[in-house]
Structure formats: structure tokens, C-alpha cells
C-alpha atoms as a PDB file:
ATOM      1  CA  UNK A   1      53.610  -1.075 -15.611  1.00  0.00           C
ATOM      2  CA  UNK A   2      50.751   0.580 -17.391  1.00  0.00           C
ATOM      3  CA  UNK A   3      48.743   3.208 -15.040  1.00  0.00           C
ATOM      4  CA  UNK A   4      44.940   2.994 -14.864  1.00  0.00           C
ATOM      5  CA  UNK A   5      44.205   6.088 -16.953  1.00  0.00           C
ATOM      6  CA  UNK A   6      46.138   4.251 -19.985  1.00  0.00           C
ATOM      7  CA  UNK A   7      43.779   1.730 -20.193  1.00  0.00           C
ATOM      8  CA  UNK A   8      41.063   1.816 -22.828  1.00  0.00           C
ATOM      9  CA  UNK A   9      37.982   0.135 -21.784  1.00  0.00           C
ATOM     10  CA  UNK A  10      35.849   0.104 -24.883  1.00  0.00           C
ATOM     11  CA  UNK A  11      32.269   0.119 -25.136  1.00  0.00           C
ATOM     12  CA  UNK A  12      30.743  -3.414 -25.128  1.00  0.00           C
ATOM     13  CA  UNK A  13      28.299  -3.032 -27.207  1.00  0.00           C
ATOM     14  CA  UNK A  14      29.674  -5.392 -29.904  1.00  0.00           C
ATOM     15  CA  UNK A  15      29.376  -7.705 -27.732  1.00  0.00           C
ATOM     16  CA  UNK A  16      25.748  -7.936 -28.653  1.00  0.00           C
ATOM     17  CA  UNK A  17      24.404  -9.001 -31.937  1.00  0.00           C
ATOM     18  CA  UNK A  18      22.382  -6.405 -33.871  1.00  0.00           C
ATOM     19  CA  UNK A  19      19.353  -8.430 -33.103  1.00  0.00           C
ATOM     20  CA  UNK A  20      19.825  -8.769 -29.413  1.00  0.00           C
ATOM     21  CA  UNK A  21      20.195  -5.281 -28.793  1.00  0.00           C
ATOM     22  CA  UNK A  22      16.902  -5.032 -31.037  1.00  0.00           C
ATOM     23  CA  UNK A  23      15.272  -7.489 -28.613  1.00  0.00           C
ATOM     24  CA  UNK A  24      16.008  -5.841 -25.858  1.00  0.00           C
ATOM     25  CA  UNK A  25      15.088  -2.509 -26.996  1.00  0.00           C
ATOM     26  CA  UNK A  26      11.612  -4.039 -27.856  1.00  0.00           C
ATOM     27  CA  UNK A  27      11.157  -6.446 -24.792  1.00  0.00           C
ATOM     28  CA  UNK A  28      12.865  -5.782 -22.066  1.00  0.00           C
ATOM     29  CA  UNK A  29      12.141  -2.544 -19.866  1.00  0.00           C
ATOM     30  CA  UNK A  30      14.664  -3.046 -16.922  1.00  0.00           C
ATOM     31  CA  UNK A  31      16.875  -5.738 -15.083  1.00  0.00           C
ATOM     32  CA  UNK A  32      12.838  -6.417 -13.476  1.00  0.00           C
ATOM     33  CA  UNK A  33      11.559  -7.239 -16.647  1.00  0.00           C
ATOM     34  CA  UNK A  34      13.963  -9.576 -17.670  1.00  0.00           C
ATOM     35  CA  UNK A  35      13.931 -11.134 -14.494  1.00  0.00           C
ATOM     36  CA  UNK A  36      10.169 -11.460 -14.383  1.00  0.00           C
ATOM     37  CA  UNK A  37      10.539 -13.345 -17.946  1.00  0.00           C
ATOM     38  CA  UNK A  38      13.206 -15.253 -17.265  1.00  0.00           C
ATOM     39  CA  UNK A  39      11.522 -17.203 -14.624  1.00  0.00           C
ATOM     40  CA  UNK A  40       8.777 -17.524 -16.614  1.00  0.00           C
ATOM     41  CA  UNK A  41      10.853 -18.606 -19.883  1.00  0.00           C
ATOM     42  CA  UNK A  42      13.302 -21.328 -17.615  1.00  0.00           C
ATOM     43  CA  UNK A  43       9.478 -22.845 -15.841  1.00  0.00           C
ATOM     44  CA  UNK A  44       7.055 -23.082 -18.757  1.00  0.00           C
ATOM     45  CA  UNK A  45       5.086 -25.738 -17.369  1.00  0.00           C
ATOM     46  CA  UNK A  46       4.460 -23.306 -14.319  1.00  0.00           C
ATOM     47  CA  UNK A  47       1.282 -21.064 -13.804  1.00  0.00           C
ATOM     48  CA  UNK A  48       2.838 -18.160 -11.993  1.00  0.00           C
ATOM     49  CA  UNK A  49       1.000 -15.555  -9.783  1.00  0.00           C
ATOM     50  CA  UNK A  50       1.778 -12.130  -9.774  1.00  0.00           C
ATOM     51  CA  UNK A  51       2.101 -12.472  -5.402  1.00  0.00           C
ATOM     52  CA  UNK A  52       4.099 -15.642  -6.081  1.00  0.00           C
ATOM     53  CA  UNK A  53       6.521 -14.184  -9.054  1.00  0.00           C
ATOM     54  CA  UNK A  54       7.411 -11.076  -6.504  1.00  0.00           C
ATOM     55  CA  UNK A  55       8.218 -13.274  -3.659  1.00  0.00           C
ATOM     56  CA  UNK A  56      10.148 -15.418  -5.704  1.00  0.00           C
ATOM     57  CA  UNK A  57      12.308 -12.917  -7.047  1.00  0.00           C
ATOM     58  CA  UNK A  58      12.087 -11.102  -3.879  1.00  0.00           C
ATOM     59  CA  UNK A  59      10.203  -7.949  -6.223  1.00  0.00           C
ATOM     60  CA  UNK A  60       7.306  -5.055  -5.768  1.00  0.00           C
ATOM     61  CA  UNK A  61       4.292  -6.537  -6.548  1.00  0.00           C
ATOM     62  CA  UNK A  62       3.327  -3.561  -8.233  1.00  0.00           C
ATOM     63  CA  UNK A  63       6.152  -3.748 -10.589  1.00  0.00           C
ATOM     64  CA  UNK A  64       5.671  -7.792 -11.278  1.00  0.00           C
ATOM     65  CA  UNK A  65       1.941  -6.613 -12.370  1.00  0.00           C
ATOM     66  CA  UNK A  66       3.078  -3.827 -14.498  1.00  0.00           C
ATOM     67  CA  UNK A  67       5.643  -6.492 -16.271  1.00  0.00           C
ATOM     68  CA  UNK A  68       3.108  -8.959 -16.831  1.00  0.00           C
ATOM     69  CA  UNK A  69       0.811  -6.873 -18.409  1.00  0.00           C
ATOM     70  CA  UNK A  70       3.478  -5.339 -20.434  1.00  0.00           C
ATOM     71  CA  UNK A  71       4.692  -8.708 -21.687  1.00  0.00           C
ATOM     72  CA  UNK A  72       0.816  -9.943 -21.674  1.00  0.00           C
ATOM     73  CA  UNK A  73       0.014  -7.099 -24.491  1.00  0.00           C
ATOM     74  CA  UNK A  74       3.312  -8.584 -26.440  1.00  0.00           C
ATOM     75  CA  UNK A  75       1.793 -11.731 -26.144  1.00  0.00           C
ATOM     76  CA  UNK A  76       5.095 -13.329 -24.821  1.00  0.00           C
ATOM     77  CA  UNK A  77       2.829 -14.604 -21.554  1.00  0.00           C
ATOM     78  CA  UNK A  78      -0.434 -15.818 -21.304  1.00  0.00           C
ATOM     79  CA  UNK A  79      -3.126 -15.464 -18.168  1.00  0.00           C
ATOM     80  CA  UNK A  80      -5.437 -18.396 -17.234  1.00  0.00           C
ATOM     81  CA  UNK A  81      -7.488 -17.060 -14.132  1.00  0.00           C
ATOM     82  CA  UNK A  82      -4.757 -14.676 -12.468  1.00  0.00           C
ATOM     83  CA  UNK A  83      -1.965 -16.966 -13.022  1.00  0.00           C
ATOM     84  CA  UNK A  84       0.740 -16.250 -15.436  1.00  0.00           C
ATOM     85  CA  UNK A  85       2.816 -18.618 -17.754  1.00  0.00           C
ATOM     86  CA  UNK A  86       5.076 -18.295 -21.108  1.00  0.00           C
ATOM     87  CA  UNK A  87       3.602 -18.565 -24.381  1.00  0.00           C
ATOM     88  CA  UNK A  88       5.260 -21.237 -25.795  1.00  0.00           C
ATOM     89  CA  UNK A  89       4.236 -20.839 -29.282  1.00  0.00           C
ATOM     90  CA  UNK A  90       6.380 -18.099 -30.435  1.00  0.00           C
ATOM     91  CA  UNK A  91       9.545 -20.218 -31.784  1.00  0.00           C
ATOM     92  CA  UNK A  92      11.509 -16.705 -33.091  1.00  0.00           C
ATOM     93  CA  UNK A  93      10.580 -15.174 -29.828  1.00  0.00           C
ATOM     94  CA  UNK A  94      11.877 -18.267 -28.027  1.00  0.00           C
ATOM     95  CA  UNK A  95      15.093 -18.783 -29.647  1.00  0.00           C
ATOM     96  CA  UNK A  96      15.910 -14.838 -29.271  1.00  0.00           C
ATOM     97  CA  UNK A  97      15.301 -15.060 -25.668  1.00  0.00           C
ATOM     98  CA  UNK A  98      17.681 -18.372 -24.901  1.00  0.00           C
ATOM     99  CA  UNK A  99      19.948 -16.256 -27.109  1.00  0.00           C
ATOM    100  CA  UNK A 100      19.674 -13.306 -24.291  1.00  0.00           C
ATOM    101  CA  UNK A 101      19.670 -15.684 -21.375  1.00  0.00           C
ATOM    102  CA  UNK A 102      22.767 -17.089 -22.527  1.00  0.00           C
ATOM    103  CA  UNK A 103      24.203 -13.601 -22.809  1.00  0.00           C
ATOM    104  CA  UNK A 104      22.800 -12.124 -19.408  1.00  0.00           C
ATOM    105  CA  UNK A 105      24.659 -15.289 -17.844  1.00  0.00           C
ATOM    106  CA  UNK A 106      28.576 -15.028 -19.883  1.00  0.00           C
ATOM    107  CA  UNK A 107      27.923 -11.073 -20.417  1.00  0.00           C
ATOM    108  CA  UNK A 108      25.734  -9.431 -17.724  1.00  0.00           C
ATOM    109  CA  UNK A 109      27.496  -6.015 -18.360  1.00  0.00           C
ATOM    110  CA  UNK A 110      26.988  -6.148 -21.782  1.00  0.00           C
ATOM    111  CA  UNK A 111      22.972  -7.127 -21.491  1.00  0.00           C
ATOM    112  CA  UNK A 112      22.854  -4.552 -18.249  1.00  0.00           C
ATOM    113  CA  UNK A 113      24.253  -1.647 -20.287  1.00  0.00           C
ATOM    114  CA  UNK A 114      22.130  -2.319 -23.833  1.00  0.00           C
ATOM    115  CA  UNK A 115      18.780  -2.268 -21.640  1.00  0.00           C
ATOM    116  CA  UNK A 116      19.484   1.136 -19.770  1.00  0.00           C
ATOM    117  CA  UNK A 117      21.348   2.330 -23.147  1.00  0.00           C
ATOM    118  CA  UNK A 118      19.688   5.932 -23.273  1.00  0.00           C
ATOM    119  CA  UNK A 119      18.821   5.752 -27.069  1.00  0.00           C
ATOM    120  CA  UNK A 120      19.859   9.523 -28.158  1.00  0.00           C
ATOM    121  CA  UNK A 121      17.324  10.160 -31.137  1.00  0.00           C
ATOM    122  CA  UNK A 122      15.390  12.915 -32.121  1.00  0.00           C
ATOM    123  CA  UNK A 123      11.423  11.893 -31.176  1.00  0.00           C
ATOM    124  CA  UNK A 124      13.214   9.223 -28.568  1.00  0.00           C
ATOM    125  CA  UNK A 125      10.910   9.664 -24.948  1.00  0.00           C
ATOM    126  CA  UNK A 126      14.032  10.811 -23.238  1.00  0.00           C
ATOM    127  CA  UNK A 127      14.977  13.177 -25.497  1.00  0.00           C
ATOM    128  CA  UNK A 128      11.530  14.792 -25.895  1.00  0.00           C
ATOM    129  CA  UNK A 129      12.058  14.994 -21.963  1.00  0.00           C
ATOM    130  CA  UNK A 130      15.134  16.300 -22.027  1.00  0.00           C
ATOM    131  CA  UNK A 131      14.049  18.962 -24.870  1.00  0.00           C
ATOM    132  CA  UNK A 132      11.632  20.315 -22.808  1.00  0.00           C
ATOM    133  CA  UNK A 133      13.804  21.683 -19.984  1.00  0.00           C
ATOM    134  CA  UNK A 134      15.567  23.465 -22.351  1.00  0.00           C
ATOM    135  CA  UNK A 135      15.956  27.203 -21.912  1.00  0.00           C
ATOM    136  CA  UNK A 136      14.670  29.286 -25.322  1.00  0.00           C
ATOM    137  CA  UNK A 137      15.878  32.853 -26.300  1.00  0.00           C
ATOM    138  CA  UNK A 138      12.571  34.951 -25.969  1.00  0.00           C
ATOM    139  CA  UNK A 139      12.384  37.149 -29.394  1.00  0.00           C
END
């Protein structure tokens, strides 16, 4: 019988193609964000307000709004007098998310891990963050 610390549990990220982990990088925030588009991507034909979105997915309302006007600026959702709905018109866009949907439902995990991946780049936010609790040698 093989003991637990035998086991190798490796790192799913190749369970993502290049270009979803780009996607998500690019488009999706948090688990709130993808939520928030999700319901908008699977009800197209739906004008969505911010109050109904965070009820709905049982959210802040503060967060919905910042989510909506993050994806409004990518031009992924459209407003029409407070109410929200997905742009329909972006076919790469559209095909990229089904592609995540599809993954967040066989491979939540996977999708979970890739959006709070902490990128660890020289210039990335975090690590400018990081950098500047560092200690430096007085000369």
C-alpha cells in the first residue's frame, strides 16, 4: 500500500491550454468575476442589474459593480440604462469563454488555481509589493 507522502500530485496546470490560462490572466480577476460573466455569457438575451446580478449569485453589490465596469472597459458587456448584458459580437471572445466554462465545469481546480496563480515576474503588481517590504543593507 503506497503511504500519502509517496504520492506525487503534480501541478495542473497542463491541464489548461496556453490560451486559456492567457484568458484568464487577461479577463478574469477572481472566482467573482467569472461568476459575474458567466451568468451574463449563459443569459444573453437578459438585461442584468447590478442589485439583481448580486442577489442572484448571492454577491456584494459593491464587488458586482466593480466587475461590470471592469468587464464594461473590456467591452465584453454592454450597459443600456443601468442594466447589464453580454456583448455578443465578439466571436474570439465568445468561443474562448465556452472554452473556460467548459473547463470551470470538468476542471474547477485547474481554472481555480490558474486565476489566483501568483504570476512571479519581475514588474508583476505582486512582486513590486512584495519588493517593497524588503529589508536593504544601509551603506
Amino acid at each position: 500500500m503506497m503511504r500519502y507522502d509517496e504520492i506525487h500530485f503534480p501541478m495542473d496546470e497542463s491541464n489548461l491550454s496556453k490560451e486559456i490560462r492567457e484568458f484568464i490572466q487577461t479577463f478574469i480577476p477572481s472566482l467573482g468575476a467569472l461568476e459575474v460573466l458567466l451568468l451574463l455569457f449563459n443569459n444573453p438575451d437578459h438585461a442584468w442589474t447590478p442589485d439583481s446580478i448580486a442577489m442572484k449569485l448571492r454577491s456584494n453589490m459593491l464587488m458586482v459593480n466593480d466587475f461590470l465596469a471592469f468587464f464594461k472597459s473590456k467591452g465584453v458587456v454592454t450597459e443600456h440604462g443601468g442594466s447589464y448584458s453580454f456583448n455578443q459580437d465578439q466571436h474570439d471572445f465568445n468561443l474562448r469563454l465556452k472554452e473556460l466554462s467548459g473547463a470551470f465545469y470538468e476542471r474547477p481546480v485547474s481554472v481555480l488555481n490558474e486565476i489566483y496563480r501568483i504570476p512571479n515576474k519581475p514588474g508583476s503588481k505582486i512582486q513590486v509589493f512584495a519588493d517593497a517590504f524588503k529589508i536593504k543593507k544601509e551603506k
